[in-house]
N, C-alpha and C. Protein backbone atom coordinates (compact mmCIF):
# COMPACT_ATOMS: atom_id res chain seq x y z
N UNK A 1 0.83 -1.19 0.00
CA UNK A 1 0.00 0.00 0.00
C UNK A 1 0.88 1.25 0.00
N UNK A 2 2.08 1.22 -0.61
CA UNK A 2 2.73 2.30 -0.84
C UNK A 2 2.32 3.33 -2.12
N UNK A 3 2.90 4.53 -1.00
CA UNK A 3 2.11 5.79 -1.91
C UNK A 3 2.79 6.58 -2.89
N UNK A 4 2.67 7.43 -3.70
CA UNK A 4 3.89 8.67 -4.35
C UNK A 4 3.25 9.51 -3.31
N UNK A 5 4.42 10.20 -3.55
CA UNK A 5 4.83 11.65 -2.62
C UNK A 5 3.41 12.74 -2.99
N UNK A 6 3.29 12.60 -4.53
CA UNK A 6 2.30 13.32 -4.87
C UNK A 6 0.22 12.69 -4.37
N UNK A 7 -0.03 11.52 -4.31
CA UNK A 7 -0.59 10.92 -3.83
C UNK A 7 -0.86 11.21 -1.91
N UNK A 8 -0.03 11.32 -1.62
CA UNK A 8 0.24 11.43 0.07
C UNK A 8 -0.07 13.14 0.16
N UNK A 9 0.47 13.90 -0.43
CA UNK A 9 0.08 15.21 -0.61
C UNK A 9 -1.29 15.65 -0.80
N UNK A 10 -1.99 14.99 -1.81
CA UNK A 10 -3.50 15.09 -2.16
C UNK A 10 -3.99 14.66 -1.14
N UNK A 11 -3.57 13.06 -0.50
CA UNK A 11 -4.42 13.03 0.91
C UNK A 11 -4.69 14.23 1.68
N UNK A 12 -3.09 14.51 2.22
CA UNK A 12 -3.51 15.34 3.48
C UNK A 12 -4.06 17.01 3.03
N UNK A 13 -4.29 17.17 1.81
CA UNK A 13 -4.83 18.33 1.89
C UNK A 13 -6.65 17.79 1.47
N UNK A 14 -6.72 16.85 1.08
CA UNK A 14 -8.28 16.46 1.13
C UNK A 14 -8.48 16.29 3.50
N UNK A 15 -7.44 15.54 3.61
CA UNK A 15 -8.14 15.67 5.41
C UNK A 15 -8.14 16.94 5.70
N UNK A 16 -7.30 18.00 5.46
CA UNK A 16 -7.35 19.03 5.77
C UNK A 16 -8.27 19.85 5.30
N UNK A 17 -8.71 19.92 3.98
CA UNK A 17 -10.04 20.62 3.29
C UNK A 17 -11.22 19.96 4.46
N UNK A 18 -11.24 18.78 4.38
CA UNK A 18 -12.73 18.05 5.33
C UNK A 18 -12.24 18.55 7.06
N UNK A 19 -11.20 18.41 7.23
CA UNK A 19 -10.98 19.23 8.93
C UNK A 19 -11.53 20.08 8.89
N UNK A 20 -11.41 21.23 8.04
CA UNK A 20 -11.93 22.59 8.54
C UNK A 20 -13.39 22.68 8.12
N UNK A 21 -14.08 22.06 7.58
CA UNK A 21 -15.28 21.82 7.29
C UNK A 21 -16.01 21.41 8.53
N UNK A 22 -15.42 20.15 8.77
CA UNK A 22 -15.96 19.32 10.24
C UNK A 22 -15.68 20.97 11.30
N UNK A 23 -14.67 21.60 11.46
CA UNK A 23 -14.63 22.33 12.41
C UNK A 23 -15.42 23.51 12.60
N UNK A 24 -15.98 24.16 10.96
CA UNK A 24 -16.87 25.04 11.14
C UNK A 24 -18.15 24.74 11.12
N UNK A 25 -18.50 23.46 10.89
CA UNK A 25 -19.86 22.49 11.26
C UNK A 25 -19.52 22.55 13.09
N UNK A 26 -18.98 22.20 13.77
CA UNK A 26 -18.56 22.04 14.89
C UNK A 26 -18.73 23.42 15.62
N UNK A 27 -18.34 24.61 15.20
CA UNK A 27 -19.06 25.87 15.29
C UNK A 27 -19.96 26.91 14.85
N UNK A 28 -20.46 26.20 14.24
CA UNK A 28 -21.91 26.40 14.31
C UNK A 28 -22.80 25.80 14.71
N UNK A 29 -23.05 24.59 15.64
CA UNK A 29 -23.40 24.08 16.01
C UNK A 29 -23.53 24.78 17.51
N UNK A 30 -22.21 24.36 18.35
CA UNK A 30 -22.38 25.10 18.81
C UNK A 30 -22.76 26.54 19.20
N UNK A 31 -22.56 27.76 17.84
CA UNK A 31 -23.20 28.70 18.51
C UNK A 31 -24.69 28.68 18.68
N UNK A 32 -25.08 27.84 17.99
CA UNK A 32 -26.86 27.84 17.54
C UNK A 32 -27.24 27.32 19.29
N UNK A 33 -26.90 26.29 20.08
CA UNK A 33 -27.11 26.16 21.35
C UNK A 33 -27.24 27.34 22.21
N UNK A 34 -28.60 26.74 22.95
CA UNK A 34 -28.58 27.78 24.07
C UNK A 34 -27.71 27.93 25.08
N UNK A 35 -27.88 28.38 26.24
CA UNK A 35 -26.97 28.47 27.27
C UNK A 35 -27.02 27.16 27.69
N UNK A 36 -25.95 26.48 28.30
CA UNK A 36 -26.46 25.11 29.17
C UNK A 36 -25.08 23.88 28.60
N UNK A 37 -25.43 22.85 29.37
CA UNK A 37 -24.57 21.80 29.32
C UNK A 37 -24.17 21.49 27.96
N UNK A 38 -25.69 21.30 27.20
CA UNK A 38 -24.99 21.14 25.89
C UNK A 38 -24.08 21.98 25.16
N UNK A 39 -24.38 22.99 25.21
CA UNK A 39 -22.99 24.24 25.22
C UNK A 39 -22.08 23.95 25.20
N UNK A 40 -21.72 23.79 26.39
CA UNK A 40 -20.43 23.93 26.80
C UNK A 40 -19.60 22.48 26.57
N UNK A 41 -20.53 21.39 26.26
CA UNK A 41 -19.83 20.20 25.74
C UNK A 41 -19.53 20.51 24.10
N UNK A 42 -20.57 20.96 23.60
CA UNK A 42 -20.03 21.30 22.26
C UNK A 42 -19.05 22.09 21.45
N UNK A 43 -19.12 23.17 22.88
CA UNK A 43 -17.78 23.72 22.58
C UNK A 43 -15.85 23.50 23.15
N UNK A 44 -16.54 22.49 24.15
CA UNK A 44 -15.32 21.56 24.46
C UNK A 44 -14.91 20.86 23.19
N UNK A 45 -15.91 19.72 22.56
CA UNK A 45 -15.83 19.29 21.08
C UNK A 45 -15.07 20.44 20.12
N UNK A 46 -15.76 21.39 20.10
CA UNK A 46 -15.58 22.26 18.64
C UNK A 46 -13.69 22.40 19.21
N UNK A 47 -13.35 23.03 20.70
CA UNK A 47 -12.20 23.61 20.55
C UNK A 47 -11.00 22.43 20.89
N UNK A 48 -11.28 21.13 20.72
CA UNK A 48 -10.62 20.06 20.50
C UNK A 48 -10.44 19.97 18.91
N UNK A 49 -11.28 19.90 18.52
CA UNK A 49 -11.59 19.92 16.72
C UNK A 49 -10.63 20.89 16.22
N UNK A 50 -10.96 21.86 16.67
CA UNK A 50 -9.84 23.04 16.10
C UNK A 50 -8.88 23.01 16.23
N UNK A 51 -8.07 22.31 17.08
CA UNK A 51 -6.71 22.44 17.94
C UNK A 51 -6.55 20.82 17.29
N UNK A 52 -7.10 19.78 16.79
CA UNK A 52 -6.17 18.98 16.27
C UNK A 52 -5.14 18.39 15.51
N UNK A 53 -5.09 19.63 14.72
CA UNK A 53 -3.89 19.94 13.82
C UNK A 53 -2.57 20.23 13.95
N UNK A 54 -3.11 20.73 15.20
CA UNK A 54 -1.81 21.52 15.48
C UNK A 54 -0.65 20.93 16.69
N UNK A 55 0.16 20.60 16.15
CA UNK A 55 1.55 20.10 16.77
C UNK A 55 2.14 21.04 18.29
């Protein structure tokens, strides 16, 4: 299951195109919530989501 360089490249910018998708689905979600538990779990979610990229 070996890849080209160019192949491995297209991956990670297709996960990366769908990351930031999932992440602004992830905030908007959360802002649409009212005040309350679910809130604040969703925005635990969203600011995990956002921050998984990053090294």
């Amino acid at each position: 299951m070996d890849k080209t360089e160019e192949e491995l490249k297209q991956m990670k910018e297709e996960l990366l195109q769908l990351h930031q998708k999932t992440v602004t689905a992830a905030y908007e979600y959360f802002a649409a919530l009212p005040l309350g538990r679910d809130r604040v779990v969703a925005g635990e979610v969203y600011e995990n989501l956002r921050t998984a990229t990053r090294i």
